[in-house]
Protein backbone atom coordinates (compact mmCIF):
# COMPACT_ATOMS: atom_id res chain seq x y z
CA UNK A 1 98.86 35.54 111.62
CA UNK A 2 97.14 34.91 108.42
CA UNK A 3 98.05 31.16 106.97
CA UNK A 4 98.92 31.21 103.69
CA UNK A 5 97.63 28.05 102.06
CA UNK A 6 99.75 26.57 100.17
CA UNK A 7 98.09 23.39 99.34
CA UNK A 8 95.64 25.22 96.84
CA UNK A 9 98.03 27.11 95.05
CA UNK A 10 99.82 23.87 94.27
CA UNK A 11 97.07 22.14 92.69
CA UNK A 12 96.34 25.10 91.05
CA UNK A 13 96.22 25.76 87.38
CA UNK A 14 99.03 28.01 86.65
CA UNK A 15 98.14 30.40 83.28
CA UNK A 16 100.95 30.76 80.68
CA UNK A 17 103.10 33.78 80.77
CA UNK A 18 102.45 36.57 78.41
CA UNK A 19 105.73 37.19 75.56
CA UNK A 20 107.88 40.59 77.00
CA UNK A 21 107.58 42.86 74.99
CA UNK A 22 110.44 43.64 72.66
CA UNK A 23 111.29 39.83 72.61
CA UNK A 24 110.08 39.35 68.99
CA UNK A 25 107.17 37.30 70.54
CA UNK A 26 104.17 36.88 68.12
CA UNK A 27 100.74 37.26 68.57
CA UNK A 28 98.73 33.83 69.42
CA UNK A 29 96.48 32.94 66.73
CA UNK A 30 93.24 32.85 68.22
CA UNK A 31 91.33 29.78 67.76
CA UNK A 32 87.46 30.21 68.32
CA UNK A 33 84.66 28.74 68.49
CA UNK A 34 84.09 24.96 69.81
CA UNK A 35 87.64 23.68 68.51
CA UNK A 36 88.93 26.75 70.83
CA UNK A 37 87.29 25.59 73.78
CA UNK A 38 88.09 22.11 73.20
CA UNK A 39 91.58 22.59 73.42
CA UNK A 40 91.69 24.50 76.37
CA UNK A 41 89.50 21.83 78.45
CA UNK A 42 92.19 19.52 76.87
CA UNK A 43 95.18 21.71 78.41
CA UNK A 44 93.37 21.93 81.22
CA UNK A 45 93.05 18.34 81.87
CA UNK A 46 96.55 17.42 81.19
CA UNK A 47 97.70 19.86 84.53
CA UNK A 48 95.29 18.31 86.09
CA UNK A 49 95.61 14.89 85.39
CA UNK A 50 95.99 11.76 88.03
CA UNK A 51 98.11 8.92 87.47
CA UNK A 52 98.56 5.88 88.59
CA UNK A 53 102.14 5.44 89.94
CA UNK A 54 104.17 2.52 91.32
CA UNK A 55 104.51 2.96 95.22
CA UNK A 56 108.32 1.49 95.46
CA UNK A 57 108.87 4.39 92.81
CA UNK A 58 107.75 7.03 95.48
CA UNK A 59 110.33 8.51 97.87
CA UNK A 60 109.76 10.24 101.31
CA UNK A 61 111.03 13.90 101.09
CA UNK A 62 111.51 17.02 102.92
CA UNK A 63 111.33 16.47 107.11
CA UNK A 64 110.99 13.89 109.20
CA UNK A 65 107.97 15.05 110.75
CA UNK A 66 106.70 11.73 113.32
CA UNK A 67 108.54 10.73 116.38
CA UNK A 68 107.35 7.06 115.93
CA UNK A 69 104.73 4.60 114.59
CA UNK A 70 101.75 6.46 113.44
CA UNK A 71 98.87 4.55 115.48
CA UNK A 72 96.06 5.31 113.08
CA UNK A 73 98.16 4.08 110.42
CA UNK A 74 96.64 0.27 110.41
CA UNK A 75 92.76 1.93 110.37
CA UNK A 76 93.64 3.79 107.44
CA UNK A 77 95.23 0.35 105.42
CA UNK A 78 92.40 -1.32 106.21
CA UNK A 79 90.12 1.95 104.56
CA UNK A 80 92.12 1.92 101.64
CA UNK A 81 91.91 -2.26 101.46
CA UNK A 82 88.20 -2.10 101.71
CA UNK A 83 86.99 1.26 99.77
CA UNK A 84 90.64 2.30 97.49
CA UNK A 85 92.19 5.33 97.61
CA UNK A 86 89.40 8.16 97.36
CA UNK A 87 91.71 11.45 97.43
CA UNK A 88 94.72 11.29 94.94
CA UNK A 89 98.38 12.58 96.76
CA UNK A 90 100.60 15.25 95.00
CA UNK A 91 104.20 14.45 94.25
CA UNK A 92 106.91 15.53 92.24
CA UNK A 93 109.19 14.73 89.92
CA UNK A 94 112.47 13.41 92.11
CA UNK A 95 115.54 16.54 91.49
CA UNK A 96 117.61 13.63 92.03
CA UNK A 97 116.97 10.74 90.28
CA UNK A 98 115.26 10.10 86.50
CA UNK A 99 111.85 8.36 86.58
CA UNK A 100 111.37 8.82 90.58
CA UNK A 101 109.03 10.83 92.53
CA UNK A 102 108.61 12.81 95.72
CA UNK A 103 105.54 13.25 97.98
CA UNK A 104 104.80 16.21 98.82
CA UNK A 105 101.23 15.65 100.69
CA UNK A 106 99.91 12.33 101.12
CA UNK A 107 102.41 10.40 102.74
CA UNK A 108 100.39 8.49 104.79
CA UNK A 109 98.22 6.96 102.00
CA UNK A 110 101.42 6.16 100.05
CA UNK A 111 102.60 4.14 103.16
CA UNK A 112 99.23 2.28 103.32
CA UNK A 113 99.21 1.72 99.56
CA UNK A 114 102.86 0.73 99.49
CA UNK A 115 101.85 -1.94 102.12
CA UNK A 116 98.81 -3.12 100.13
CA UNK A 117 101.15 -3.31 96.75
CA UNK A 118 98.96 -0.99 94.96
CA UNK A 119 99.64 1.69 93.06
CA UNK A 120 99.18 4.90 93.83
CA UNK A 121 96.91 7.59 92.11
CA UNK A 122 98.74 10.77 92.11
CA UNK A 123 99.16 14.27 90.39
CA UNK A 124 102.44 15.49 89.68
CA UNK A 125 104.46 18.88 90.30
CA UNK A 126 107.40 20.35 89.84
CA UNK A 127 107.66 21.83 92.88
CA UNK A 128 111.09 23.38 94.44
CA UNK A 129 112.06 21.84 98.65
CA UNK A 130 110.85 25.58 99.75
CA UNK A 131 107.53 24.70 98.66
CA UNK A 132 107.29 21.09 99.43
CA UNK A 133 108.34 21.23 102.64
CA UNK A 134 106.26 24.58 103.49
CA UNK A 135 103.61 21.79 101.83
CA UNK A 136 104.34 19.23 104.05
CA UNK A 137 104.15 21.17 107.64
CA UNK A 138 100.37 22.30 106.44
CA UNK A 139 99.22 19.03 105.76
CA UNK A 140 100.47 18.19 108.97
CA UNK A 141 98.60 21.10 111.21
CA UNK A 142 95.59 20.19 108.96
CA UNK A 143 95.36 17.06 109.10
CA UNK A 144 96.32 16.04 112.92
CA UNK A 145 98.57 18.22 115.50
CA UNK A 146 101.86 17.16 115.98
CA UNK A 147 102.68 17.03 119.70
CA UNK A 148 105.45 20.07 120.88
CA UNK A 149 108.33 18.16 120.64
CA UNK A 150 107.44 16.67 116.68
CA UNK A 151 106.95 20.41 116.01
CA UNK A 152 110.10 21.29 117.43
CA UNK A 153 111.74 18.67 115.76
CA UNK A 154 110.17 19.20 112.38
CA UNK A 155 111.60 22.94 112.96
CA UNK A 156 115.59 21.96 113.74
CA UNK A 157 115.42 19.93 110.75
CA UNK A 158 113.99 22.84 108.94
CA UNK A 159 116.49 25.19 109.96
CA UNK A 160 119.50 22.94 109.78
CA UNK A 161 118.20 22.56 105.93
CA UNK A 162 118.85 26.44 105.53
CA UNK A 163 115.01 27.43 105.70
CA UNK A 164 114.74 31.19 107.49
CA UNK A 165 112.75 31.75 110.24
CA UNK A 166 109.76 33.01 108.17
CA UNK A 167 109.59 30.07 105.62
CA UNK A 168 109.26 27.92 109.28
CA UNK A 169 106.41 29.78 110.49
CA UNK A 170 104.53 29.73 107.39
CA UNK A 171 105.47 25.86 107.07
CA UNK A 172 103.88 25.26 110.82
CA UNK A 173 101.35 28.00 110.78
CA UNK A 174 103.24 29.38 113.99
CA UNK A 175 104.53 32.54 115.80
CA UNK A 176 108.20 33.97 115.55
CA UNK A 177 108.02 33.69 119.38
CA UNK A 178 106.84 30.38 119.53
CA UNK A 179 109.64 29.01 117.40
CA UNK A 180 111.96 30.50 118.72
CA UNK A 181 111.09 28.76 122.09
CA UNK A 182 110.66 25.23 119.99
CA UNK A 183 114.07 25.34 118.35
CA UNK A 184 115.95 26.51 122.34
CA UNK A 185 114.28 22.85 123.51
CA UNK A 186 115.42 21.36 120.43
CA UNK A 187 118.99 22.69 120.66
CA UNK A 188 119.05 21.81 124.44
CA UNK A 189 118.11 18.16 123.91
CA UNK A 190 120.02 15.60 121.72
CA UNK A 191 117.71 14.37 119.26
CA UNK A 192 119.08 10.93 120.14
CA UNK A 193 117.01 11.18 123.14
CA UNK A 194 114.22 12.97 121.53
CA UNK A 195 113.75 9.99 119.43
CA UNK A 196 113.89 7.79 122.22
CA UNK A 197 111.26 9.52 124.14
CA UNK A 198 109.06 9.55 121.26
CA UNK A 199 106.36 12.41 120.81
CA UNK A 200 105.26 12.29 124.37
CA UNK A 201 101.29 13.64 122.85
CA UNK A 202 100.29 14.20 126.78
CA UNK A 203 103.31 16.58 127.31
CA UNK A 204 103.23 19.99 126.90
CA UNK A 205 105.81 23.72 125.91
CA UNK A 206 106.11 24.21 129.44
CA UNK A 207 107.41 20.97 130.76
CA UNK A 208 109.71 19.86 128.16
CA UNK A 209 111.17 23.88 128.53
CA UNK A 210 111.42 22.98 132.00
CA UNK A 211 113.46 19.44 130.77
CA UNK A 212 115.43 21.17 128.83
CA UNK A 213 117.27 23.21 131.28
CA UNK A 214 117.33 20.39 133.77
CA UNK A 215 118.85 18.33 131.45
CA UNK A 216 122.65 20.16 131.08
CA UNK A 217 125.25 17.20 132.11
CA UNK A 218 122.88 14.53 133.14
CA UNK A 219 121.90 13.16 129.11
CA UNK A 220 122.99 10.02 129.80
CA UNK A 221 120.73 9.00 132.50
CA UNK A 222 118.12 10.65 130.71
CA UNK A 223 118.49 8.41 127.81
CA UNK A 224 119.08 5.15 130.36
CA UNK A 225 116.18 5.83 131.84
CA UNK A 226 113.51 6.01 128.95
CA UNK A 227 114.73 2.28 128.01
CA UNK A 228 112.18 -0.65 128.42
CA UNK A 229 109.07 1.66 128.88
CA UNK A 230 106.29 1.26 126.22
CA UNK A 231 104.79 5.01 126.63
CA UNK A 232 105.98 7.76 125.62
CA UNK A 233 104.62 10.27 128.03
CA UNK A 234 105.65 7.70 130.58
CA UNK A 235 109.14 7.74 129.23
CA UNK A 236 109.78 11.89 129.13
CA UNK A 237 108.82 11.63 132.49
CA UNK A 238 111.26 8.88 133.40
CA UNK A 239 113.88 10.99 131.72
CA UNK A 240 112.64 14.10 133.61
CA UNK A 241 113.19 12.27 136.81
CA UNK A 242 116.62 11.14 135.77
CA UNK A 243 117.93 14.74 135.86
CA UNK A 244 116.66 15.04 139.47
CA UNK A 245 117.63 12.19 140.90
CA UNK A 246 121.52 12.34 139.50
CA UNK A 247 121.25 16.18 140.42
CA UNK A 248 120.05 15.49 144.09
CA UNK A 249 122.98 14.90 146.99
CA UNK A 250 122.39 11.52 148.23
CA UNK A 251 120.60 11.07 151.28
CA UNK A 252 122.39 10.33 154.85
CA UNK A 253 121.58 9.63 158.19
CA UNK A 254 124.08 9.69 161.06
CA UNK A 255 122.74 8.67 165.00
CA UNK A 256 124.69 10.12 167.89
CA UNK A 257 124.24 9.72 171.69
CA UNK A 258 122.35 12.97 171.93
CA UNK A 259 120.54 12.83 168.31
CA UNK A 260 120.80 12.22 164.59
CA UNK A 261 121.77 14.17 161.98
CA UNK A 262 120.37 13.95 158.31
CA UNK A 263 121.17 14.80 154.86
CA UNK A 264 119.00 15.33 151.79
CA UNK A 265 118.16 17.39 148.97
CA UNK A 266 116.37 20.04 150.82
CA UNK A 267 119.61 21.02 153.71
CA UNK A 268 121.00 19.46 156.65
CA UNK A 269 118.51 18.38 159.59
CA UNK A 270 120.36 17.87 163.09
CA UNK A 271 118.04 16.39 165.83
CA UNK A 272 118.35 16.53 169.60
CA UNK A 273 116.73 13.96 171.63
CA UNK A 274 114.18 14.93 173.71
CA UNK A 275 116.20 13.78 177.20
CA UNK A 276 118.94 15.67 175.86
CA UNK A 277 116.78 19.50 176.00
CA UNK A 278 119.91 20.81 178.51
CA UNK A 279 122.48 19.74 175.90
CA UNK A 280 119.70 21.37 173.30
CA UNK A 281 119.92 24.55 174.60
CA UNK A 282 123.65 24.81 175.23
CA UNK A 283 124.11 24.31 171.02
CA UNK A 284 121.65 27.13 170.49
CA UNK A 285 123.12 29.50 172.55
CA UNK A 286 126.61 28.39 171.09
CA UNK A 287 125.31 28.24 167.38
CA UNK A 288 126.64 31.55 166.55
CA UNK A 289 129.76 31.31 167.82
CA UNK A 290 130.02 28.01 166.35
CA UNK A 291 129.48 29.37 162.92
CA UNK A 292 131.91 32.47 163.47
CA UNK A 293 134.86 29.84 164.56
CA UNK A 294 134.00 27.93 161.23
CA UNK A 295 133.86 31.21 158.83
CA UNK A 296 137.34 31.92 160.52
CA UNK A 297 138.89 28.57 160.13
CA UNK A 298 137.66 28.39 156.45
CA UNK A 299 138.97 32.05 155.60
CA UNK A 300 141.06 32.06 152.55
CA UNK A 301 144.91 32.64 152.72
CA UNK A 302 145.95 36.09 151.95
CA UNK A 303 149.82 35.29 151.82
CA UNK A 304 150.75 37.70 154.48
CA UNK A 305 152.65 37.26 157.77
């Protein structure tokens, strides 16, 4: 699937709309010469322009993309503290509140300059959430993979928002079928525990599918069991175990005179000492008329004499 790059058409330089005709619009005066060509260059610097805007004036928008602290997140303060900002973000005006601002790509530098109480050179859009959050999933992909579960996460959130399918795809560069599989995990497993797990980088589609469908009635222990464990691969697979362990029988043993007889997750064992082989073969030769009394005894009631 072709990716449709969003990122340059945003920066872009958008040209003005011709007048309809039949409007009563009136033809431009052209302005030649060096004056002309001054003026454009002028226009042309004010869309293009950078500012310098106060971080604790900048808002996080559209999803929340990372499972978790960001561990390249101190390098890149220290970057910043030693060489400044070298690439300028994009944000946009805030729909929401007069004199704020949105990112819509850059969101780790503003979290690095917010920390250093520096402003923040930026260029500013107005941009609609279709196109800021479609924004925000390329930056992502382009800038470091998300692990499966952040993408899966990052697409719930995008459909819960109203996004279709096809605005998601383009937003994480992705197949219909492989969303489709990302937002069954997602709907299978609470993003309580999602969030407690973390982004589990080492973990794979195929074993958090596999979690997924293990997981049906045993949530809680998954959750308990993530608790106190500083990785997050490690704690997925703490939680995976969980839904074994509380879906397993628990295991028995019971001695007798002539053997033992065990219980566990994979059937019943029963064991016949070796001085008892007479005793041994008297139960095999019995064992199918022992299991034809049983089926008869447990045969449902018909209610008739």
């Amino acid at each position: 699937m072709a990716r449709k790059n969003l990122l340059t058409g945003l920066t872009a330089v958008k040209p003005t709309a011709a007048a309809t005709p039949g409007q009563g619009a009136q033809t431009p005066r052209r302005t030649g010469g060096a004056i002309g060509a001054v003026g454009e260059s002028f226009a042309q610097m004010r869309a293009n322009a950078v500012i310098d805007v106060p971080a604790d004036l900048i808002d996080a928008a559209g999803v929340d993309d990372r499972l978790g602290d960001d561990p390249d997140q101190a390098a890149l303060v220290e970057s910043i503290r030693e060489y400044g900002q070298q690439v300028p973000v994009l944000l946009r005006h805030s729909p929401n509140v007069e004199g704020r601002y949105d990112v819509v790509y850059g969101r780790r530098r503003v979290a690095a300059l917010r920390a250093l109480k520096r402003p923040v050179r930026a260029m500013v859009r107005d941009l609609p959430d279709r196109d800021l959050i479609v924004a925000q999933g390329q930056e992502n992909t382009a800038r470091k993979n998300l692990s499966f579960i952040e993408l899966a996460n990052f697409a719930r959130q995008m459909r819960d928002m109203g996004f279709d399918r096809k605005v998601i795809q383009d937003a994480l560069h992705l197949h219909e079928a492989v969303v489709s599989k990302m937002l069954t995990v997602a709907d299978k497993v609470p993003e309580a525990l999602i969030r407690a797990i973390g982004p589990a980088p080492g973990t794979g589609r195929d074993r958090w599918v596999a979690f997924s469908r293990a997981l049906a009635g045993h949530e809680d222990a998954a959750l308990t069991a993530t608790a106190d464990i500083p990785d997050s691969d490690a704690r997925f697979e703490a939680a995976l175990a969980a839904t074994r362990t509380a879906a397993a029988p628990p295991k028995t043993a019971t001695r007798a005179p002539w053997g033992s007889v065990k219980r566990g997750t994979r059937g019943t064992t029963i064991s016949v000492d070796r001085d008892k082989d007479a005793f041994a073969d008297w139960l095999v030769a019995r064992m199918d008329a022992l299991h034809a009394d049983w089926m008869q005894d447990t045969k449902p009631e018909t209610g008739k004499e």
